[in-house]
Protein backbone atom coordinates (compact mmCIF):
# COMPACT_ATOMS: atom_id res chain seq x y z
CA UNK A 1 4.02 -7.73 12.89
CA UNK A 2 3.58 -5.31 10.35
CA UNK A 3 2.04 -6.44 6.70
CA UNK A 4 2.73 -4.96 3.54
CA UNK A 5 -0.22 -2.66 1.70
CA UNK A 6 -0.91 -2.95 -0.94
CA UNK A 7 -3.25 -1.13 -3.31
CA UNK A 8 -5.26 -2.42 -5.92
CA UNK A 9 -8.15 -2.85 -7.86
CA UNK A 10 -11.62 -4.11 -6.66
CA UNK A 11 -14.78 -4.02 -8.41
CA UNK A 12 -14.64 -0.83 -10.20
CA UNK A 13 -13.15 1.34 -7.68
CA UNK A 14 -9.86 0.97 -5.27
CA UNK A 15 -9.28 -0.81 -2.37
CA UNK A 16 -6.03 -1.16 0.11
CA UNK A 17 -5.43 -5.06 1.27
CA UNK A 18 -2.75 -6.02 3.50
CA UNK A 19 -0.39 -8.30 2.65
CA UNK A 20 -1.98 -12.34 2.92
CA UNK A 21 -5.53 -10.64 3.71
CA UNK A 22 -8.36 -12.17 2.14
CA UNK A 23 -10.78 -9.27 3.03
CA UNK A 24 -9.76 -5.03 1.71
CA UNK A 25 -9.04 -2.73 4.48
CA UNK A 26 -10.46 0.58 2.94
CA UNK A 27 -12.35 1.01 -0.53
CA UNK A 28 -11.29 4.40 -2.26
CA UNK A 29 -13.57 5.74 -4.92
CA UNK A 30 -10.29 6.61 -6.86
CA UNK A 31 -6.24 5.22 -7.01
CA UNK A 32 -4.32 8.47 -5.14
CA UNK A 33 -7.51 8.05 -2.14
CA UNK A 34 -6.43 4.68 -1.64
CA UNK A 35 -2.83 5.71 -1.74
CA UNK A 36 -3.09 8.17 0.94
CA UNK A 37 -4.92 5.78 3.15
CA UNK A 38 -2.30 3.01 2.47
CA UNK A 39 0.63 5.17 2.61
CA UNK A 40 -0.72 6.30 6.31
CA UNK A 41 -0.99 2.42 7.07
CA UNK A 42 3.05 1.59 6.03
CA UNK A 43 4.17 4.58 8.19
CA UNK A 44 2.17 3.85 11.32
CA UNK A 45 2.97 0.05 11.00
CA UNK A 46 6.59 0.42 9.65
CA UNK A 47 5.97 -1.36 6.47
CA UNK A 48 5.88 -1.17 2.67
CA UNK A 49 3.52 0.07 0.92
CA UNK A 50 2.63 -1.40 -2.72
CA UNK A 51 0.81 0.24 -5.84
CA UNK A 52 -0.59 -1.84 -8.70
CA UNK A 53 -1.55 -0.92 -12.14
CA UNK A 54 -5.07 -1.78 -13.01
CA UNK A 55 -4.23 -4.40 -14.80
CA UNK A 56 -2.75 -6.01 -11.51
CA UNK A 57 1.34 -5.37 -12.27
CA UNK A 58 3.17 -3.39 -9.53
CA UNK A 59 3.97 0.09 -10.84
CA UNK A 60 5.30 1.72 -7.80
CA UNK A 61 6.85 0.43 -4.36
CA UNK A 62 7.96 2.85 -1.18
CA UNK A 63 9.34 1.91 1.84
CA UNK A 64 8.12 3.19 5.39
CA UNK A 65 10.41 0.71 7.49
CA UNK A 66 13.38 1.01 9.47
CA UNK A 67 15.89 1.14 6.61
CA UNK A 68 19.19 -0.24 7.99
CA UNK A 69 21.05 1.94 5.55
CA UNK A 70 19.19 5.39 5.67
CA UNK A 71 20.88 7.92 3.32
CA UNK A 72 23.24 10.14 4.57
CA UNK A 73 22.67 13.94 5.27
């Protein structure tokens, strides 16, 4: 099953968590580095991929799933 990334911040730096993990997946020095890696996790798994603000607030959500209503053309 695929889980959600989700990128936030850890300790000074960035990290990329999947969804209900306790533990990060990749630490990034800065936000768009830990984009990229997450953003390569949601396509390979089919899943969504998550960006927070530093302050913890979502600021940014894609989808990489099977959309059941792609758009047209």
């Amino acid at each position: 099953m695929a889980r959600n990334q989700h990128v936030v911040p850890h300790n000074g730096s960035w990290a990329v968590r999947g969804a209900g993990n306790d533990r990060v997946t990749r630490i990034a020095e800065t936000q768009s580095q830990a984009i990229e890696i997450a953003r390569e996790i949601a396509r390979n798994q089919g899943s969504e991929l998550f960006i927070h603000r530093p302050n913890g607030q979502i600021r940014e959500r894609n989808s990489y799933g099977n959309d059941p209503f792609p758009p047209e053309g």
